[in-house]
PDB file of N, CA and C in Angstrom:
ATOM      1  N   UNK A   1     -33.339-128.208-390.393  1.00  0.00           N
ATOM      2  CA  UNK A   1     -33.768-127.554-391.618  1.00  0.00           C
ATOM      3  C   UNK A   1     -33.175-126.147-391.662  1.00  0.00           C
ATOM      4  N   UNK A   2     -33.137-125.683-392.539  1.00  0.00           N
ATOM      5  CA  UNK A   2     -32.093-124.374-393.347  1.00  0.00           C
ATOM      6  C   UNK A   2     -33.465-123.011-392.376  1.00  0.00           C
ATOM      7  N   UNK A   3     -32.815-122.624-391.725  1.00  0.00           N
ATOM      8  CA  UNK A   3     -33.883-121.294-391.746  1.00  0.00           C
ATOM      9  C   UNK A   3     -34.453-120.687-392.568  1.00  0.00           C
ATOM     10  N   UNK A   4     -33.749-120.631-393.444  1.00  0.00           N
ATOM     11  CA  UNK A   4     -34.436-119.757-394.307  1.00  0.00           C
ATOM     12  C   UNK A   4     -35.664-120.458-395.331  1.00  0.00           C
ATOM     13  N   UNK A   5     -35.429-121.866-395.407  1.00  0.00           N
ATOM     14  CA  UNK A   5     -36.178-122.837-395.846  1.00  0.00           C
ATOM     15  C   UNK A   5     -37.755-123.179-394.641  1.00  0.00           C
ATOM     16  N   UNK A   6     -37.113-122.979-393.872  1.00  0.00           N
ATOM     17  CA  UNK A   6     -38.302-123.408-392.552  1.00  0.00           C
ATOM     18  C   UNK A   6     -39.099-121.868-392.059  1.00  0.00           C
ATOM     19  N   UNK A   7     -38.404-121.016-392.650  1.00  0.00           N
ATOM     20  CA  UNK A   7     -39.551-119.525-392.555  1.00  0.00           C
ATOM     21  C   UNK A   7     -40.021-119.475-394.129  1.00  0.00           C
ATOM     22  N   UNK A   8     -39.623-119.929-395.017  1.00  0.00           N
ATOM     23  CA  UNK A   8     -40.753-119.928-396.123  1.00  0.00           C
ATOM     24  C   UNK A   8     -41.829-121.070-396.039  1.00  0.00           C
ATOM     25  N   UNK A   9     -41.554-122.078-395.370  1.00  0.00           N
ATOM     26  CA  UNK A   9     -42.435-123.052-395.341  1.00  0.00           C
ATOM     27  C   UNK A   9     -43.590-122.404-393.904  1.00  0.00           C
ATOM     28  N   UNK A  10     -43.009-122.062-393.060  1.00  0.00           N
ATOM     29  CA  UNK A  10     -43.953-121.354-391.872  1.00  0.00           C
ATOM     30  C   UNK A  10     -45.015-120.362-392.553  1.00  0.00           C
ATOM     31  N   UNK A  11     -44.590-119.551-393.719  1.00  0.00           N
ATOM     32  CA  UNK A  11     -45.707-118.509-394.460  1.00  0.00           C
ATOM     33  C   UNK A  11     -46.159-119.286-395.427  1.00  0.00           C
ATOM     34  N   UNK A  12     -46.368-121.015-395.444  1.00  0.00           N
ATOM     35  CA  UNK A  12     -46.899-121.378-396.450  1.00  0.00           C
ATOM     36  C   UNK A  12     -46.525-121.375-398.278  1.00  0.00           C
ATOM     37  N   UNK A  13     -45.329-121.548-398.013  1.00  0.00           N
ATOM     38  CA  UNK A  13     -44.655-121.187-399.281  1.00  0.00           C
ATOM     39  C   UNK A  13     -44.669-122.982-399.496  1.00  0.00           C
ATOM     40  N   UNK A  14     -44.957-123.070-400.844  1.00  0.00           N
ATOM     41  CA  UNK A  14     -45.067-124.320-401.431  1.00  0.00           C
ATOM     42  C   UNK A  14     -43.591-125.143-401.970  1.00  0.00           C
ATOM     43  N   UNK A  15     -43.257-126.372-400.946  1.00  0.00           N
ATOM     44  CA  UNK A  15     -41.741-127.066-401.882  1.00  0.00           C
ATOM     45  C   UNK A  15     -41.804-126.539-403.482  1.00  0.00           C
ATOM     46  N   UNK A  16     -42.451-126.994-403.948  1.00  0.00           N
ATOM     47  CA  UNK A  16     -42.325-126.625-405.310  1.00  0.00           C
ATOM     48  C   UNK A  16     -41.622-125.014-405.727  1.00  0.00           C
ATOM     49  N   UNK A  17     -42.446-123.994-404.985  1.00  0.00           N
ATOM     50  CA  UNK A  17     -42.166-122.251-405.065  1.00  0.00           C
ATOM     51  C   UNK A  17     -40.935-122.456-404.351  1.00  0.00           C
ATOM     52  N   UNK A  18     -40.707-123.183-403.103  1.00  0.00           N
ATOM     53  CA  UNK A  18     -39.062-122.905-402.817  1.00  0.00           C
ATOM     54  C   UNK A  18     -38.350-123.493-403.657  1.00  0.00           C
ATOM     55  N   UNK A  19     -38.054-124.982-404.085  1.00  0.00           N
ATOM     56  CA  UNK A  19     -37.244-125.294-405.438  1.00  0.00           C
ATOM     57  C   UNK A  19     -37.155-124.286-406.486  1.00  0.00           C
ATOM     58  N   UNK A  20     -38.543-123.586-407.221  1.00  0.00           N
ATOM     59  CA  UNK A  20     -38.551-122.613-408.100  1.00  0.00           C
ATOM     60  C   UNK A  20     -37.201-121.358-408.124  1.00  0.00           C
ATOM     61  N   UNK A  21     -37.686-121.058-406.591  1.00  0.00           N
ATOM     62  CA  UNK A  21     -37.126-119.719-405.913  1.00  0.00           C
ATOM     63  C   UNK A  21     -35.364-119.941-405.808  1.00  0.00           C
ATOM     64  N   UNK A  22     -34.888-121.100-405.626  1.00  0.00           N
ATOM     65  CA  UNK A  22     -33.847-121.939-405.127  1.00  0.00           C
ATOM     66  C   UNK A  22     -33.042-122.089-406.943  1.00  0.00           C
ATOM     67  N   UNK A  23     -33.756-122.678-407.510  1.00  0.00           N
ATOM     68  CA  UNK A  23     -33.008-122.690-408.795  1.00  0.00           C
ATOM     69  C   UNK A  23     -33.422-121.538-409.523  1.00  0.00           C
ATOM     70  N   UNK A  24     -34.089-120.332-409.482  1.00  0.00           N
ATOM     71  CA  UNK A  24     -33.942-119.188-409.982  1.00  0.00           C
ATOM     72  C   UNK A  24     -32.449-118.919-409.714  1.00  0.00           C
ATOM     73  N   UNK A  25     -32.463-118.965-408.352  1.00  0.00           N
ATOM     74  CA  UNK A  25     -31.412-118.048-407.061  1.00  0.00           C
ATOM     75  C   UNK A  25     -30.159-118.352-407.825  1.00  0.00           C
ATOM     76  N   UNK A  26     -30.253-120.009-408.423  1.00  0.00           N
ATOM     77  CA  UNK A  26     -28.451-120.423-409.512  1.00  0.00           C
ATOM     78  C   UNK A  26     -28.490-119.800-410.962  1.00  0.00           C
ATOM     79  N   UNK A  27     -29.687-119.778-411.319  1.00  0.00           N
ATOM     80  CA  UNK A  27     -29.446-119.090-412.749  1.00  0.00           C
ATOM     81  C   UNK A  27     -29.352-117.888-412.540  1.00  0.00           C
ATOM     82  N   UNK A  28     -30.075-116.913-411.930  1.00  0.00           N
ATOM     83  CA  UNK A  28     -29.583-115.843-412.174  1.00  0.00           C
ATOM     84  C   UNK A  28     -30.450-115.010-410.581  1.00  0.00           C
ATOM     85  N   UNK A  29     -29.339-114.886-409.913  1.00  0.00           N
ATOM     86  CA  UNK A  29     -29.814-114.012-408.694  1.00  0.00           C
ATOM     87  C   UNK A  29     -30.363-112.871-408.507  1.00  0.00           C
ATOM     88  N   UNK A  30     -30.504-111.769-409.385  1.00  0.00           N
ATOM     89  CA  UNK A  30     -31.129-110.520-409.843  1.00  0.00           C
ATOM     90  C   UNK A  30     -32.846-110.925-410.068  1.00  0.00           C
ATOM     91  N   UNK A  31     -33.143-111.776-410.786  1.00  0.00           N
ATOM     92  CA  UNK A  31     -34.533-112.566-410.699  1.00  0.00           C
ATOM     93  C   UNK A  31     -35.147-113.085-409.702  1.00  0.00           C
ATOM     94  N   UNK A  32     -34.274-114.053-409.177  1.00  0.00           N
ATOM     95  CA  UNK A  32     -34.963-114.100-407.225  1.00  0.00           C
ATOM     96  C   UNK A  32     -35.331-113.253-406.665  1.00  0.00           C
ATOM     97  N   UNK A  33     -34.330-111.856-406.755  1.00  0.00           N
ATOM     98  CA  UNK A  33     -35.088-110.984-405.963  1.00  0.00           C
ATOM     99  C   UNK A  33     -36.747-110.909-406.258  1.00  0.00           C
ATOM    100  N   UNK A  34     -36.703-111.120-407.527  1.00  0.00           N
ATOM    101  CA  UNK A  34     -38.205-110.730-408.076  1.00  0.00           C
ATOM    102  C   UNK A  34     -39.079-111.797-407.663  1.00  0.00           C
ATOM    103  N   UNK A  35     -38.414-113.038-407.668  1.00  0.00           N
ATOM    104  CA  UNK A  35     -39.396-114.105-407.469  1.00  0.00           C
ATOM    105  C   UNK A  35     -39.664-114.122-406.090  1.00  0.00           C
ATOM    106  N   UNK A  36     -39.305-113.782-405.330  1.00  0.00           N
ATOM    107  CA  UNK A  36     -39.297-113.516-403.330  1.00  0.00           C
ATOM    108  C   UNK A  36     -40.423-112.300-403.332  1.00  0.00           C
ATOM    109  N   UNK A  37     -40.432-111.341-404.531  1.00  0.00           N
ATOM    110  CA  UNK A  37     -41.133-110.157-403.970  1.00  0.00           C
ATOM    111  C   UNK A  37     -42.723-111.224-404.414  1.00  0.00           C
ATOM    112  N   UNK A  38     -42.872-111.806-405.172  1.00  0.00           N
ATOM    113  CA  UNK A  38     -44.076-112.765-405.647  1.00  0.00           C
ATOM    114  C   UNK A  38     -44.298-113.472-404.400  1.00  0.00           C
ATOM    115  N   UNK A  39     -43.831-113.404-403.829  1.00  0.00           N
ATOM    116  CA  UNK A  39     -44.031-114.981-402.758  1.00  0.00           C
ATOM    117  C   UNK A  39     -45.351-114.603-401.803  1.00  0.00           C
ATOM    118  N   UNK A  40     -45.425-113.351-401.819  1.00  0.00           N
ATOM    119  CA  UNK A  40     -46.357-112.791-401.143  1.00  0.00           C
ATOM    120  C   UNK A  40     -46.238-113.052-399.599  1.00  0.00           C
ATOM    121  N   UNK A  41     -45.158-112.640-398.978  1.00  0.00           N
ATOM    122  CA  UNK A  41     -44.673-112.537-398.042  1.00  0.00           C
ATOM    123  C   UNK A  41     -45.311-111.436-397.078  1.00  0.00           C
ATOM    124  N   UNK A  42     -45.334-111.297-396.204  1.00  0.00           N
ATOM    125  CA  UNK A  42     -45.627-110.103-394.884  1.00  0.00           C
ATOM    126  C   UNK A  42     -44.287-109.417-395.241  1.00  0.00           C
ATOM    127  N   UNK A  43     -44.524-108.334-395.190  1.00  0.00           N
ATOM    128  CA  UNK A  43     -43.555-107.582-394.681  1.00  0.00           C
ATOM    129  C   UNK A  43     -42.168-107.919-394.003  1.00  0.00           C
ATOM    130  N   UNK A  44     -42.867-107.964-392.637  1.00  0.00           N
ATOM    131  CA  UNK A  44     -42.335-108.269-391.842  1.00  0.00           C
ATOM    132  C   UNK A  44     -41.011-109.362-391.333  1.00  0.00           C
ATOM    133  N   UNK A  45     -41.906-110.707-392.390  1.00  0.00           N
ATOM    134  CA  UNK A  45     -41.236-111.881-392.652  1.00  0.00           C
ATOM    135  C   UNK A  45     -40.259-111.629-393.277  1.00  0.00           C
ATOM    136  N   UNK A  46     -40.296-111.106-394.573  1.00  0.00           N
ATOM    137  CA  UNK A  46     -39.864-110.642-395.816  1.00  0.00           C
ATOM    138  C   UNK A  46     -38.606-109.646-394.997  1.00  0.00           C
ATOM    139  N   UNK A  47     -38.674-108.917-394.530  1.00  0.00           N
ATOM    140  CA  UNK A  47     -37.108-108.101-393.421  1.00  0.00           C
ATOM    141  C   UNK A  47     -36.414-108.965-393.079  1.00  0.00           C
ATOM    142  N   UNK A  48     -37.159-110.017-392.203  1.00  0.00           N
ATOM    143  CA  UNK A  48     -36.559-111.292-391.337  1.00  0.00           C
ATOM    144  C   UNK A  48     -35.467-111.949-392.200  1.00  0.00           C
ATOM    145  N   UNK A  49     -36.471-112.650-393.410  1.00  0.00           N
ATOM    146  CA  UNK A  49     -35.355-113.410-394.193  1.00  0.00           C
ATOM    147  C   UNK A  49     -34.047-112.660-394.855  1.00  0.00           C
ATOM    148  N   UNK A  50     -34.558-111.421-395.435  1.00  0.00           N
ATOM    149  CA  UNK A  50     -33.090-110.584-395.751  1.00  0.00           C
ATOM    150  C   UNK A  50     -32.673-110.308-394.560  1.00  0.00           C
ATOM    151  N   UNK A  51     -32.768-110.449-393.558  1.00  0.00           N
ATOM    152  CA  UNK A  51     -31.793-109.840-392.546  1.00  0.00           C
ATOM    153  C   UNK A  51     -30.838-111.202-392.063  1.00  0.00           C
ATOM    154  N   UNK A  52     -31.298-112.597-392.183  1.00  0.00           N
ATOM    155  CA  UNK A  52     -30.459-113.496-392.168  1.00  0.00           C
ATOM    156  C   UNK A  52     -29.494-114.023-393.226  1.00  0.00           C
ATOM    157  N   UNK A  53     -30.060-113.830-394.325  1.00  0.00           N
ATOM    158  CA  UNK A  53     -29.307-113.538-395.268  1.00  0.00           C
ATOM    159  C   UNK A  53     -28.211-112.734-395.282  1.00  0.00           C
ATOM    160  N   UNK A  54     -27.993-111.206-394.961  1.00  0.00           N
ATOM    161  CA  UNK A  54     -27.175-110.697-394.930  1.00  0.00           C
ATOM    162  C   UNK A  54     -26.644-111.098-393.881  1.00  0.00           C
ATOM    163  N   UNK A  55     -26.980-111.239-392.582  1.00  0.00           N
ATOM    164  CA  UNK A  55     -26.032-111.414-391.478  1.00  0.00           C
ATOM    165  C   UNK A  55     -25.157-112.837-391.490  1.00  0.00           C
ATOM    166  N   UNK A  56     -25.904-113.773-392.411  1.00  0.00           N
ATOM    167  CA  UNK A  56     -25.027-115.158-392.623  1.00  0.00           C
ATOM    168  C   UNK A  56     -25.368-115.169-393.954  1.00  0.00           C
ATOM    169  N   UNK A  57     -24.802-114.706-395.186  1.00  0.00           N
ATOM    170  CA  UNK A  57     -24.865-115.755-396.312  1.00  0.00           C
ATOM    171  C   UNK A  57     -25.056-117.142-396.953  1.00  0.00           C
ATOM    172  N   UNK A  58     -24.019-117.765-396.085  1.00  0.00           N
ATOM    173  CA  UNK A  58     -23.948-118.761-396.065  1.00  0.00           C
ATOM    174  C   UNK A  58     -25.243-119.934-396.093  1.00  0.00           C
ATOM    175  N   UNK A  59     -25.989-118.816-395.206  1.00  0.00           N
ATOM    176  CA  UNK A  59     -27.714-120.066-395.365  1.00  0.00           C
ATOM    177  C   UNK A  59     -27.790-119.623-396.751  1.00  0.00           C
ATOM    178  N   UNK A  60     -27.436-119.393-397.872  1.00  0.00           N
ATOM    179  CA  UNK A  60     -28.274-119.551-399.243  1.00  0.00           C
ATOM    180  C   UNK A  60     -27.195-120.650-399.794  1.00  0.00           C
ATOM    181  N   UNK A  61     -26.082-120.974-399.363  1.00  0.00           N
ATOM    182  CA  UNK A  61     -25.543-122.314-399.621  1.00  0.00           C
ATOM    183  C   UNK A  61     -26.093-123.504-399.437  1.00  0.00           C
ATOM    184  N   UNK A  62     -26.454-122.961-397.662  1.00  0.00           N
ATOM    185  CA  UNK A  62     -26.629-124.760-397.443  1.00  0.00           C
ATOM    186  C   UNK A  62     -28.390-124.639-397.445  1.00  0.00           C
ATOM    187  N   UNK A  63     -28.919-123.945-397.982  1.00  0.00           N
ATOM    188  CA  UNK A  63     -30.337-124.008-398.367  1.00  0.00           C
ATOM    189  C   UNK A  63     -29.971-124.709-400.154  1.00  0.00           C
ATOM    190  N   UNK A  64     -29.009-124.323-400.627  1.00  0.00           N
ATOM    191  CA  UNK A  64     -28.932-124.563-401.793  1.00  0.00           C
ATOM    192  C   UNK A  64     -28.731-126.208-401.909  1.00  0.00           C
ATOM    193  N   UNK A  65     -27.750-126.724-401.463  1.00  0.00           N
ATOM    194  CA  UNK A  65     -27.310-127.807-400.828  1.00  0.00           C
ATOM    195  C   UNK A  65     -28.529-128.607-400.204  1.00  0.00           C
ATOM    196  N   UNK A  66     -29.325-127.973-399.163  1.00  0.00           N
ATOM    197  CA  UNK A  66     -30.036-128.863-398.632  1.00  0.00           C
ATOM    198  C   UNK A  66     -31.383-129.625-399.816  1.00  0.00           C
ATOM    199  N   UNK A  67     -31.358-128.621-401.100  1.00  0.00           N
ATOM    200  CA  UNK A  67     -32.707-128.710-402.033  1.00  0.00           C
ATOM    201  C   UNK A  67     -32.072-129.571-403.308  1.00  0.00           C
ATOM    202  N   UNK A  68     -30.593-130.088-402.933  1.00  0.00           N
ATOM    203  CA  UNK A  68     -29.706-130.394-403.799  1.00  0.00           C
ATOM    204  C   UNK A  68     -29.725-130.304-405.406  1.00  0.00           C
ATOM    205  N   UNK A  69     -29.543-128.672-404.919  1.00  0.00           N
ATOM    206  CA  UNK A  69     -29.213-128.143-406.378  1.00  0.00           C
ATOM    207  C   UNK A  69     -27.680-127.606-406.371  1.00  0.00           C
ATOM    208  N   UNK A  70     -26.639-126.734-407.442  1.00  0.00           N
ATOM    209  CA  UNK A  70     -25.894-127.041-407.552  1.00  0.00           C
ATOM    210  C   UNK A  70     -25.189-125.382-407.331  1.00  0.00           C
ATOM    211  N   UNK A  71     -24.679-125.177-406.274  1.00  0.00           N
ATOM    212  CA  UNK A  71     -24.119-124.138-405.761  1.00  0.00           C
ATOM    213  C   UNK A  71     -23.318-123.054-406.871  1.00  0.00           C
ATOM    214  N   UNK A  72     -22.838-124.402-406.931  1.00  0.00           N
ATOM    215  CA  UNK A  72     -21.166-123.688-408.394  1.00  0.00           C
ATOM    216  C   UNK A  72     -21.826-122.223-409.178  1.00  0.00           C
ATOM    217  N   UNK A  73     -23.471-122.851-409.376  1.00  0.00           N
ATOM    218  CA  UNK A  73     -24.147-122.027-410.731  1.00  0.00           C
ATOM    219  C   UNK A  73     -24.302-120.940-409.934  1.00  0.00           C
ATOM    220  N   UNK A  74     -24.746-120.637-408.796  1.00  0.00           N
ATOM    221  CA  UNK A  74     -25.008-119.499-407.873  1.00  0.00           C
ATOM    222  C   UNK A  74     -23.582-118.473-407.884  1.00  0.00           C
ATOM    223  N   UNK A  75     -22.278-119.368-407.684  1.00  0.00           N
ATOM    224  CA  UNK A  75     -20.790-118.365-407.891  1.00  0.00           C
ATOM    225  C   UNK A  75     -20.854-118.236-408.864  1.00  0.00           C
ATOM    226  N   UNK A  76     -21.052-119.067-410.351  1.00  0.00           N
ATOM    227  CA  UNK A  76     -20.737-118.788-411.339  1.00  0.00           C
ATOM    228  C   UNK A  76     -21.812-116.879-411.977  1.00  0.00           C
ATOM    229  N   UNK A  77     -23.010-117.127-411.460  1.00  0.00           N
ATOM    230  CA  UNK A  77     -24.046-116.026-411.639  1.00  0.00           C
ATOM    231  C   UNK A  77     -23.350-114.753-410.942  1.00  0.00           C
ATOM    232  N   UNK A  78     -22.849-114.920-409.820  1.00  0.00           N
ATOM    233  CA  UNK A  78     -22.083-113.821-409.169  1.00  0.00           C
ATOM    234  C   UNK A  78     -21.048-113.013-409.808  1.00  0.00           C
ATOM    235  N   UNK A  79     -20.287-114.022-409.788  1.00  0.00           N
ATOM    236  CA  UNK A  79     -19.078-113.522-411.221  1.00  0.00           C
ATOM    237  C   UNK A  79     -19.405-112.437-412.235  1.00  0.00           C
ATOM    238  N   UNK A  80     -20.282-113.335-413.198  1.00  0.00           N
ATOM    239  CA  UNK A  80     -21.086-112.393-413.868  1.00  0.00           C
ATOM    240  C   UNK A  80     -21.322-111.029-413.425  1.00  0.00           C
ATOM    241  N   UNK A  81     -22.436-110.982-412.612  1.00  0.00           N
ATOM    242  CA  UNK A  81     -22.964-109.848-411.831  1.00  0.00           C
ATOM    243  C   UNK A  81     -21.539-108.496-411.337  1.00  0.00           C
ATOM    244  N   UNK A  82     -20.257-109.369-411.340  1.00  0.00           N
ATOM    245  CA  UNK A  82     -19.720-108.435-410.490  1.00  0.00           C
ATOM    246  C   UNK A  82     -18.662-107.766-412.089  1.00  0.00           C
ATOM    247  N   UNK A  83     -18.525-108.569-413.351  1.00  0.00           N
ATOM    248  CA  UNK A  83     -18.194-108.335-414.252  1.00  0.00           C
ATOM    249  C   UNK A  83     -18.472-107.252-414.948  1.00  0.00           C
TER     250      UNK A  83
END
């Protein structure tokens, strides 16, 4: 399982709130942030997961992948963002 998927499920984060959180993350990534600060996370946790995040990106692929939703929309949102 995706780390980053298996530490939201460890704080009790509901499949449903990770799918939510997961297809926010493709429409528009500026909003996840917001929907992660909802999750009602510890602190603590909440460092953890951005700190794997930044140190591997890549887990928001294959978290994306593993919830089989559709990556493309996540580059395509980036684009944007960097436009």
């Amino acid at each position: 399982m995706n780390p980053i998927i298996a530490l939201l499920k460890e704080n009790n984060i509901s499949n449903e709130q990770i799918n939510e959180l997961f297809q926010t993350l493709t429409q528009n990534p500026l909003a996840a942030v917001a929907t992660i600060g909802q999750l009602g996370l510890p602190p603590e946790k909440l460092q953890l997961l951005m700190g794997q995040v930044m140190q591997n990106p890549a887990l928001i692929k294959e978290a994306v992948e593993e919830l089989g939703l559709d990556f493309s929309k996540v580059e395509a949102a980036k684009a944007q963002l960097n436009k």
